[in-house]
Protein backbone atom coordinates (compact mmCIF):
# COMPACT_ATOMS: atom_id res chain seq x y z
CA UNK A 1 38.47 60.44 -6.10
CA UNK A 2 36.97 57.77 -4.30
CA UNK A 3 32.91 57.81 -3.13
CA UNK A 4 32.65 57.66 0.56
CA UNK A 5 29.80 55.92 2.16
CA UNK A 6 29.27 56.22 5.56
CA UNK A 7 30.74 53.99 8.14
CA UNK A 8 33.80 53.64 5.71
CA UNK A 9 37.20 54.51 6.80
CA UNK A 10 39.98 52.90 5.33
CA UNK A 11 41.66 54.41 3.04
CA UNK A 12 43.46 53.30 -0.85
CA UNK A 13 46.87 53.08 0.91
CA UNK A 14 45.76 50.96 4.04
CA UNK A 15 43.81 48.43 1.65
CA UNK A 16 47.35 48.19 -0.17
CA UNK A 17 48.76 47.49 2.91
CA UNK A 18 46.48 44.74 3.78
CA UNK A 19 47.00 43.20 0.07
CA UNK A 20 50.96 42.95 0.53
CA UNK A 21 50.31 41.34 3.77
CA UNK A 22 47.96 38.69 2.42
CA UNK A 23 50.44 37.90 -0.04
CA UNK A 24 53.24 37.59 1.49
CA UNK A 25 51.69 35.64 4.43
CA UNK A 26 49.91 33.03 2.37
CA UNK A 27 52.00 30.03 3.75
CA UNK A 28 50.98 31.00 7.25
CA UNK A 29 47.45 32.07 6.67
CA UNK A 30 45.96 29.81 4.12
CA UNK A 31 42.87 28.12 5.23
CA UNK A 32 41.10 25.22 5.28
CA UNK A 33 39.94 24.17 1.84
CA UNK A 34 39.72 20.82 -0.29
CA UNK A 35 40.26 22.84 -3.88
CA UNK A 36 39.83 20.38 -6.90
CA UNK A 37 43.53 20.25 -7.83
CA UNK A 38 43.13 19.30 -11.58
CA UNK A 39 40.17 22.38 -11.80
CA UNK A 40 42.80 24.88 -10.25
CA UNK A 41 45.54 24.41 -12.23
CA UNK A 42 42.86 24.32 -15.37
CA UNK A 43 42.10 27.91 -14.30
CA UNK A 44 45.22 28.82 -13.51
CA UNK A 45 45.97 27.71 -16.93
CA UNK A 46 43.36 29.60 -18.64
CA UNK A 47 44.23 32.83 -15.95
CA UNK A 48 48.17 32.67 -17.51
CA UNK A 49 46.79 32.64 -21.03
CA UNK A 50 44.21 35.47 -20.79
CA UNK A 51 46.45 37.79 -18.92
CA UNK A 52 48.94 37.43 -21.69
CA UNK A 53 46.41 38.49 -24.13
CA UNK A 54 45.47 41.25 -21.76
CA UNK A 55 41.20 39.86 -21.74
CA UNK A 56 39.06 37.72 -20.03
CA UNK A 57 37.30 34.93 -21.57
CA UNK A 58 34.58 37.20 -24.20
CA UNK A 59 30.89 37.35 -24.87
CA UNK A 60 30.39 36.42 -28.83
CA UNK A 61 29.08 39.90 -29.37
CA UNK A 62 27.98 43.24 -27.54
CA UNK A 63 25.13 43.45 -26.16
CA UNK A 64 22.82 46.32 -25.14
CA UNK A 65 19.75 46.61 -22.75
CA UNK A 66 16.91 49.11 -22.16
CA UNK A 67 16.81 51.84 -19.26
CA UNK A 68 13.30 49.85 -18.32
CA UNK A 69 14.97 47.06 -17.45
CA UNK A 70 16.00 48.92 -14.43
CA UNK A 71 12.79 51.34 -13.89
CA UNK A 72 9.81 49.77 -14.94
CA UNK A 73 8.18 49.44 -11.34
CA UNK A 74 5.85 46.00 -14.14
CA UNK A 75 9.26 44.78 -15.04
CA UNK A 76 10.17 44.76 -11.14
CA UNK A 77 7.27 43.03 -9.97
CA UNK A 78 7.44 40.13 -12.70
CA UNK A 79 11.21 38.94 -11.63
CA UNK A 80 10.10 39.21 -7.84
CA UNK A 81 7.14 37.09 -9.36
CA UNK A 82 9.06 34.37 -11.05
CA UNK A 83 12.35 34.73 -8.79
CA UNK A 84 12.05 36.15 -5.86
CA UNK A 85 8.88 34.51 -4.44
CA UNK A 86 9.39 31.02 -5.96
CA UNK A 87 13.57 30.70 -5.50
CA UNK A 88 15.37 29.43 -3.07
CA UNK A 89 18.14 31.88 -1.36
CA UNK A 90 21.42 31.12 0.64
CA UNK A 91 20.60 32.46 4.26
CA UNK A 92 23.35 31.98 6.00
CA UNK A 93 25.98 28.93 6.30
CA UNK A 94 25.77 26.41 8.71
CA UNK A 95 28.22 27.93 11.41
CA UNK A 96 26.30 31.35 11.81
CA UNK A 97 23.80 28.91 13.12
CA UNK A 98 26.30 26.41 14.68
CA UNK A 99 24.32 25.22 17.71
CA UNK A 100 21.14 24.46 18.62
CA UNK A 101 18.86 27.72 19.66
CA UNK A 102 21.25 29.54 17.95
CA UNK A 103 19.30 31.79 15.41
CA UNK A 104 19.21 34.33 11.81
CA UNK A 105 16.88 36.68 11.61
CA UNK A 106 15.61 37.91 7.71
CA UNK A 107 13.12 40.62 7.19
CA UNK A 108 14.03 41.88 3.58
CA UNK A 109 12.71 38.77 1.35
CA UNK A 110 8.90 39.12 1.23
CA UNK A 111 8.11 37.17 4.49
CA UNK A 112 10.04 37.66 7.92
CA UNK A 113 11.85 34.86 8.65
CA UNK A 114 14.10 32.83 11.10
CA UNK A 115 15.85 30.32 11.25
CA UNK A 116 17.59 27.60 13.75
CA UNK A 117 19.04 24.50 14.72
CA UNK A 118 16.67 22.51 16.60
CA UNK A 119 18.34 19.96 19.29
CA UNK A 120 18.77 17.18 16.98
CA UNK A 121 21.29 19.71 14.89
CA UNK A 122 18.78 19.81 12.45
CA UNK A 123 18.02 23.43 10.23
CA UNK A 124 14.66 24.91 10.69
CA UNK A 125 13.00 27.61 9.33
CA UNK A 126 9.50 29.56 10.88
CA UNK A 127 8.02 32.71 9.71
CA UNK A 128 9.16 34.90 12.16
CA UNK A 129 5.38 35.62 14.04
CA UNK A 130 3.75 34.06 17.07
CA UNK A 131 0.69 32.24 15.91
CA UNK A 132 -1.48 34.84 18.41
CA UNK A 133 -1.02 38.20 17.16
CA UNK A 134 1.63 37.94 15.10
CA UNK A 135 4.19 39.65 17.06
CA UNK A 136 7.83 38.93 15.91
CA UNK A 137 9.76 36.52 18.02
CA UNK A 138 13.26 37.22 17.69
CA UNK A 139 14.65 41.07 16.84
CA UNK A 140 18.36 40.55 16.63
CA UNK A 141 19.81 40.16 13.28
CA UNK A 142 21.16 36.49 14.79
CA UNK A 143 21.27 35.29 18.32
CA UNK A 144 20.74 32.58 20.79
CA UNK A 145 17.09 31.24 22.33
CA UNK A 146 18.51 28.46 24.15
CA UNK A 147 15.40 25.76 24.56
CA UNK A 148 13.10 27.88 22.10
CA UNK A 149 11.14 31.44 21.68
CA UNK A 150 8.85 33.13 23.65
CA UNK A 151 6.42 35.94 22.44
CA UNK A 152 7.52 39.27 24.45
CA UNK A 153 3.95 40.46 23.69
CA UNK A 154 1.94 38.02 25.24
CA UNK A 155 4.37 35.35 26.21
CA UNK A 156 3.41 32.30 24.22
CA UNK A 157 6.46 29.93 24.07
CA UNK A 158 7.76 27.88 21.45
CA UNK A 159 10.08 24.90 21.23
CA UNK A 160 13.32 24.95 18.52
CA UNK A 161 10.99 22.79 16.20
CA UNK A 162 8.16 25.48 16.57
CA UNK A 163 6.02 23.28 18.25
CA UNK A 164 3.57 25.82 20.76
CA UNK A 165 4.78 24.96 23.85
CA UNK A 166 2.55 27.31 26.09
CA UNK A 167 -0.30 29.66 25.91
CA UNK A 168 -0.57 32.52 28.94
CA UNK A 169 -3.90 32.55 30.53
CA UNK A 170 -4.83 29.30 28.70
CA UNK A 171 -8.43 29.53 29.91
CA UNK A 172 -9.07 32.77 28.51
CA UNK A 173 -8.35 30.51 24.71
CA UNK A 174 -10.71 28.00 25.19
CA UNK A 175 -7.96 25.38 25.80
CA UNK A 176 -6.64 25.80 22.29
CA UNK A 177 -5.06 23.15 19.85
CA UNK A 178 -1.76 23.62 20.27
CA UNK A 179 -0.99 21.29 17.71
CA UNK A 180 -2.43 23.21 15.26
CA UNK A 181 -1.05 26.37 16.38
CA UNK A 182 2.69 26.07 16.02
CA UNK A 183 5.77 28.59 13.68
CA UNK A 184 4.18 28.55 10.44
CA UNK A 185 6.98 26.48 8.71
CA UNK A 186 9.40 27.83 5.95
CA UNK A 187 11.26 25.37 4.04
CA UNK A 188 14.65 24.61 4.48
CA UNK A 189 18.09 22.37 3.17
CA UNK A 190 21.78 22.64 4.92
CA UNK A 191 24.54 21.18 2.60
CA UNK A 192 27.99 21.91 2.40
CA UNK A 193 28.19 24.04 5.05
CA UNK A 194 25.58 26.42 3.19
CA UNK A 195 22.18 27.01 4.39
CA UNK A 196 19.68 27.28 1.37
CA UNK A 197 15.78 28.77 2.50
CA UNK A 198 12.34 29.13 0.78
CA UNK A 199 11.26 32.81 0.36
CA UNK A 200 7.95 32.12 1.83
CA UNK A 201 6.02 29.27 2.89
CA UNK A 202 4.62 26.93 0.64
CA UNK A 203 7.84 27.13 -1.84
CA UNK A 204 9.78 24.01 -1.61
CA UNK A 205 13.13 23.38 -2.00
CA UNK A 206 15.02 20.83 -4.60
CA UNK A 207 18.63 21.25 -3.58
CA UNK A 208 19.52 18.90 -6.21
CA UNK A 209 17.21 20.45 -8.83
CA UNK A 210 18.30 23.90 -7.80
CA UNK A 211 22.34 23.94 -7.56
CA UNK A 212 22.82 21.14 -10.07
CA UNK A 213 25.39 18.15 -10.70
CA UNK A 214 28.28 20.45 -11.12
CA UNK A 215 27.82 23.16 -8.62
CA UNK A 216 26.97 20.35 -5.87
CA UNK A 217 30.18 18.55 -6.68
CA UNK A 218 32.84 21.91 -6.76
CA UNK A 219 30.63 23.73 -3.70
CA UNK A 220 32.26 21.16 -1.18
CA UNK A 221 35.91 21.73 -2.36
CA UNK A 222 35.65 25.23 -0.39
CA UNK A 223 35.38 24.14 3.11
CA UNK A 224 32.09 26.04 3.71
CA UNK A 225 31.25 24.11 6.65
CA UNK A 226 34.73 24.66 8.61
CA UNK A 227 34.75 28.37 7.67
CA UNK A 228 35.36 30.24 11.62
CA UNK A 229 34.27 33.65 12.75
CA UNK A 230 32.74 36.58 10.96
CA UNK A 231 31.75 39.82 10.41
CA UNK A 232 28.23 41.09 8.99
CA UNK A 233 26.84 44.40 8.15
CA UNK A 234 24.08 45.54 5.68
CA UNK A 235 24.02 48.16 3.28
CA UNK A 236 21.08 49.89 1.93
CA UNK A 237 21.09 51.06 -1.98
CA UNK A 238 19.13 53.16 -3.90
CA UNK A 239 19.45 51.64 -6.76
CA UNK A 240 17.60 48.63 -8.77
CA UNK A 241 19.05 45.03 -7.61
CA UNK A 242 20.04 43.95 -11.05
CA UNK A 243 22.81 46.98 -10.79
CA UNK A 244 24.02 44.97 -7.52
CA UNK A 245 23.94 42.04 -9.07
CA UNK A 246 26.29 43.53 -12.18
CA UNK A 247 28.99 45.17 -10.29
CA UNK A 248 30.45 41.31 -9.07
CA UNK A 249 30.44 40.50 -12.45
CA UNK A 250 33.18 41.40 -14.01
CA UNK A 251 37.03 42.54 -13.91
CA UNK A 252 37.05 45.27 -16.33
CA UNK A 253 36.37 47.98 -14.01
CA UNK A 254 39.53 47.21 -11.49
CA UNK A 255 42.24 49.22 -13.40
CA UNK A 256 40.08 51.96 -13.14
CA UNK A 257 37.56 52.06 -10.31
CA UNK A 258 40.54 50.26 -8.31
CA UNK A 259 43.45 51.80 -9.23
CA UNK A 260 44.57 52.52 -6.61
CA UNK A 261 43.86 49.70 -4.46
CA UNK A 262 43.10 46.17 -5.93
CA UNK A 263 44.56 46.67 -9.16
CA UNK A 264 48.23 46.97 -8.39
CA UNK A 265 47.79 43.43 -7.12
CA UNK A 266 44.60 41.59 -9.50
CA UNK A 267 45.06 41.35 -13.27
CA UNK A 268 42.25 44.06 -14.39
CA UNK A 269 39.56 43.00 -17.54
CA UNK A 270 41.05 39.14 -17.19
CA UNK A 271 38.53 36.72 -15.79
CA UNK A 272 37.01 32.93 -16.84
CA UNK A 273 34.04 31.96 -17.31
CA UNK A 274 31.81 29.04 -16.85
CA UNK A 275 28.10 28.19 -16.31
CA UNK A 276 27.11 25.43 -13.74
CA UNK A 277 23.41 24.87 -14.86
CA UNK A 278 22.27 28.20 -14.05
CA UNK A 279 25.09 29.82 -11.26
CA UNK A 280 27.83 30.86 -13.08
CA UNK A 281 31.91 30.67 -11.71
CA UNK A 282 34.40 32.81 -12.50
CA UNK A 283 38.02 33.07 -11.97
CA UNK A 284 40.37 36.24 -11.28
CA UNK A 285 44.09 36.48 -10.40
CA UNK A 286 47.11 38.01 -8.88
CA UNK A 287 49.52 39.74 -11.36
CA UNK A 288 52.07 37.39 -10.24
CA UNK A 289 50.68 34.33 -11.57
CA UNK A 290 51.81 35.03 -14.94
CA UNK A 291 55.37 34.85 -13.66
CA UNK A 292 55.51 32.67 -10.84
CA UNK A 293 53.65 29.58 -11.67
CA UNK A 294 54.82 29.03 -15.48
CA UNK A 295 58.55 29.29 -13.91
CA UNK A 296 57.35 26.11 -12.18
CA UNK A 297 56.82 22.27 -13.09
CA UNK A 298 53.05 22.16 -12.92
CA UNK A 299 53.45 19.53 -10.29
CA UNK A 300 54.69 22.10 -8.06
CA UNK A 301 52.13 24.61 -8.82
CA UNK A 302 49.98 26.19 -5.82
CA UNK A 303 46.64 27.77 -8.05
CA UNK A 304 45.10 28.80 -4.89
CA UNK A 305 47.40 31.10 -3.57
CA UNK A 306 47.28 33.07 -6.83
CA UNK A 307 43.47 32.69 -7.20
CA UNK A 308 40.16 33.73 -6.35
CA UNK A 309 37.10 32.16 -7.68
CA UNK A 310 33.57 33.26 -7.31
CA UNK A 311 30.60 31.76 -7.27
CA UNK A 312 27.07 33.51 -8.82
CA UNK A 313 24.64 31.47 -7.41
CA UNK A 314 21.44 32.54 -9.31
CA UNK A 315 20.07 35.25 -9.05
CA UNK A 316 21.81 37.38 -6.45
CA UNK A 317 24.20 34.92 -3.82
CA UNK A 318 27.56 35.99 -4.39
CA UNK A 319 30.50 33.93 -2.53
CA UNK A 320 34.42 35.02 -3.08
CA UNK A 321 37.04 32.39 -2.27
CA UNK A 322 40.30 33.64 -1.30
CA UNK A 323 42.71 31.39 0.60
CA UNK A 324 42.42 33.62 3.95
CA UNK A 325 38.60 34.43 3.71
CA UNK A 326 35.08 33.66 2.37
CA UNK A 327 33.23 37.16 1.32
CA UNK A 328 29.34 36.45 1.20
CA UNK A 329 27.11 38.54 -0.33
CA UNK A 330 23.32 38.53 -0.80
CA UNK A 331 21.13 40.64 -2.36
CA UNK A 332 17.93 41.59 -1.63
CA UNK A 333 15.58 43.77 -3.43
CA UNK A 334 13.20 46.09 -1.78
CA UNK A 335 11.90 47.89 -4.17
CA UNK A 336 12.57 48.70 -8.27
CA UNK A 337 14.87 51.88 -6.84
CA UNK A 338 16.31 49.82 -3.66
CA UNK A 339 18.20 47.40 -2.58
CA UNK A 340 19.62 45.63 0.73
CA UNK A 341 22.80 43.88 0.28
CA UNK A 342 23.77 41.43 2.99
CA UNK A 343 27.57 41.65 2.84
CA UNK A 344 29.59 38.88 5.37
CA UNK A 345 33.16 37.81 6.01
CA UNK A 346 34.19 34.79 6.52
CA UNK A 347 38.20 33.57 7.91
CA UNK A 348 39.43 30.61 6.98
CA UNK A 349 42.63 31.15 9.38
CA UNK A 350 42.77 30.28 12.65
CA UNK A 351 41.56 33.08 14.58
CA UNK A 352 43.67 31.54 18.00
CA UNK A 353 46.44 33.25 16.55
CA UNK A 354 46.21 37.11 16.79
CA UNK A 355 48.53 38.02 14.20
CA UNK A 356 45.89 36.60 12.27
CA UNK A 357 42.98 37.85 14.08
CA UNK A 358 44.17 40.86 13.19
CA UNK A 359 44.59 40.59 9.59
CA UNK A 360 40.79 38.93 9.40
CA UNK A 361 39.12 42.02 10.95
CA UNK A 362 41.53 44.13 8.84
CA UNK A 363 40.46 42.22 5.63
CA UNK A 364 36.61 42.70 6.37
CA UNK A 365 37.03 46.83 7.05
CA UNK A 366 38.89 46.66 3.45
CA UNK A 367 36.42 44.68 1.67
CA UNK A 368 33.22 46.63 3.42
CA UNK A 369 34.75 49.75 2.57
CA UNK A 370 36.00 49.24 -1.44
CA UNK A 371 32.79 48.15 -2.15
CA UNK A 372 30.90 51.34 -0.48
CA UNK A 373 33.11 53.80 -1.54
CA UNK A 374 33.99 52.56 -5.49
CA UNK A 375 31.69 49.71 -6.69
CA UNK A 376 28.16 50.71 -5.29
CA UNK A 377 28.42 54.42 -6.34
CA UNK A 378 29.69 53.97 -9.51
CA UNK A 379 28.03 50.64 -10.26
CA UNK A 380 24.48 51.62 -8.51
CA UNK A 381 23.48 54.43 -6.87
CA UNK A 382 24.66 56.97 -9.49
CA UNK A 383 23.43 54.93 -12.40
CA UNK A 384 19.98 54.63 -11.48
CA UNK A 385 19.03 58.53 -11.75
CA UNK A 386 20.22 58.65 -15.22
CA UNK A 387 18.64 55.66 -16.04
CA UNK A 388 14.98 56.73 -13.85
CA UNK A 389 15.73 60.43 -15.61
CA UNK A 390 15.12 58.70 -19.36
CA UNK A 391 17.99 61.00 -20.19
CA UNK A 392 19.80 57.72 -20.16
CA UNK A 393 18.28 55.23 -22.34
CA UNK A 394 20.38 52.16 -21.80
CA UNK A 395 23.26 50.41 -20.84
CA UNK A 396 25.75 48.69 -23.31
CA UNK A 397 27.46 45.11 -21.97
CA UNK A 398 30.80 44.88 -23.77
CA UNK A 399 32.48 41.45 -25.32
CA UNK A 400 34.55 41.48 -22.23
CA UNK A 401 31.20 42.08 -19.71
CA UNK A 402 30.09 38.43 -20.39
CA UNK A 403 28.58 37.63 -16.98
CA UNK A 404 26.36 40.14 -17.29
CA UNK A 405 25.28 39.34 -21.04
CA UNK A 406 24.54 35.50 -19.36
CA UNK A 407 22.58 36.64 -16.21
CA UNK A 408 20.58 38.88 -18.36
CA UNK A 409 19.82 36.21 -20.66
CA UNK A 410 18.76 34.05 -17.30
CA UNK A 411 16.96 36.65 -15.43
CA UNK A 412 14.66 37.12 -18.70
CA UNK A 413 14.28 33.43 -18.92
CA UNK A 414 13.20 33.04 -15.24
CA UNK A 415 10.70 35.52 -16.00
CA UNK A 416 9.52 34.07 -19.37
CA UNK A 417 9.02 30.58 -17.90
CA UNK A 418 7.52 31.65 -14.76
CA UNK A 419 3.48 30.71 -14.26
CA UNK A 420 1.18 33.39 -14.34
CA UNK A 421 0.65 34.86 -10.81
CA UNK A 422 -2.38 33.56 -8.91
CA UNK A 423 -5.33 35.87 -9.12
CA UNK A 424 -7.67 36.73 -5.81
């Protein structure tokens, strides 16, 4: 029986339901994306082979890992140390800030932050405090300012670039320097249609550095930046982020934890596997590929309707390309025991026609709901009492679990290589 969060309604049979229509309305509902044909029918090639042999692409060896890993509140505050304060994360992509004094609001990263499009179209980023008494200036999750912010506690105004633009009772300040008194600036790169932002300020940002050749060259072949509407909503975990981070990982668990949903359409435990610097992609598929496509001339193959490839982008930005949608995910830990995910949908159909309106807001219910109800509980919050108990003393990463053996490895390298922190 299924977990049930709350908010989540739909049930195995209606997620079915939205699967078959999916696939049978691919011709009419496929979106807008430039997909790499030679690299899709390469993992379509490698998807056909795998699913015959009935495993995905496998680690050279198990691999196990200590309940600590998960508990130690030292082991916690080293990774925020060496990833979480000096990393850049994906905030948002460009059309959830499409115009200027249109805005994002993040609270759960260290530093409150916002960001916007100034008038020139240009991203900006400000921590999210009036320079007086460092009241917040926007509350909404994301929103519109128009021409800029204004404090609501004292009303000092600011332009889109965060330049102070008025002080109330002026007098009362001494005429103050309003140069030096703008948005404490945050650091910020738009590319692709993806929106990457420092954690705090200070931290800079080398897109290039960061993301890598490979990644930089495959992330425009998804149409990121012509992606339409969407649909957010957080979810609060109790559980440590690296258990998050684990559950997207791999494809063993669908025949089981989806039975009765995803896996009577996905091939269960058969995935690829490739690292792009250090984000890592991998590949899953519909059953059908195994018998449609190889009944084809490989000139007349269409990879993309049969599959969905996922992104890792270190350490927790997790974006799912399907031909009707983009699901964005990105985790956030608050604590060693907690965890905020950000979970969005994306469509990639057009949204003028309601038939497939309809199907987009059905889509986003079915993914917001699997995930509550089967991968978090299993994959999170009822893992992380055993492993806080010390009843359980580890967890074991199978041949077939190799994501997780490689983000492991990563995550303990981040950490390794990270400087010492600075001492007050």
């Amino acid at each position: 029986m299924a977990h049930t969060e709350s908010g989540t309604t739909m049930s195995d049979a209606e997620v079915v339901d939205i699967m078959t229509d999916m696939t049978a309305r691919l011709d009419q509902t496929a979106g807008a994306v430039r997909t790499n044909r030679q690299t899709m029918i390469d993992l379509a090639s490698r998807l056909i082979t795998l699913a015959q042999a009935g495993h995905p692409e496998l680690a050279d060896s198990v691999m196990e890992v200590p309940a600590s890993r998960y508990t130690d509140p030292a082991r916690y505050e080293a990774e925020r140390h060496a990833i979480f304060d000096r990393m850049p994360f994906v905030a948002g992509l460009s059309r959830d800030v499409a115009e200027p004094g249109d805005y994002l609001r993040i609270d759960h990263m260290g530093t409150p932050i916002m960001v916007t499009r100034n008038r020139q179209g240009q991203i900006r980023a400000f921590v999210n405090a009036c320079r007086h008494r460092g009241a917040a200036l926007v509350y909404d999750d994301r929103g519109h300012s128009r021409a800029g912010f204004s404090c609501p506690y004292h009303a000092w105004s600011y332009d889109l670039d965060g330049h102070l633009l008025g002080v109330s009772c002026n007098a009362s300040f001494g005429n103050p320097d309003k140069a030096s008194l703008g948005l404490i600036p945050v650091a910020a790169h738009e590319r692709h249609g993806l929106i990457l932002v420092a954690p705090k300020p200070g931290v800079t940002i080398d897109w290039d550095h960061f993301i890598g050749p490979e990644l930089d060259a495959e992330l425009p072949h998804w149409g990121f930046d012509t992606v339409a509407a969407s649909r957010v909503g957080p979810i609060e975990l109790n559980g440590n982020w690296k258990l998050v981070l684990e559950t997207f990982l791999e494809s063993y668990h669908f025949n089981y934890a989806h039975r009765d949903n995803l896996a009577q359409y996905y091939n269960g435990n058969v995935n690829t596997v490739d690292m792009l610097g250090r984000h890592l992609r991998t590949a899953t598929s519909l059953r059908t590929i195994q018998t449609d496509l190889p009944a084809l001339p490989q000139d007349q193959w269409t990879p993309e309707n049969y599959i969905h490839v996922k992104y890792v982008l270190f350490p927790g930005t997790i974006l799912i390309n399907t031909p009707q949608v983009l699901e964005f995910f990105q985790i956030m830990p608050l604590g060693v025991d907690r965890t905020l995910v950000r979970h969005g949908c994306y469509s990639r159909m057009d949204l003028t026609n309601p038939a497939n309106a309809a199907l987009f807001e059905r889509i986003w219910e079915s993914a917001h709901t699997v995930v509550q109800k089967q991968d978090f509980p299993y994959g999170v919050t009822t893992p992380h009492p055993a492993l806080t108990s010390a009843a359980l003393p580890g967890l074991v990463f199978g041949r077939n679990e190799w994501p997780l053996q490689i983000l492991a490895q990563e995550i303990d390298r981040a950490v390794a290589e990270a400087p010492a922190p600075a001492t007050t």
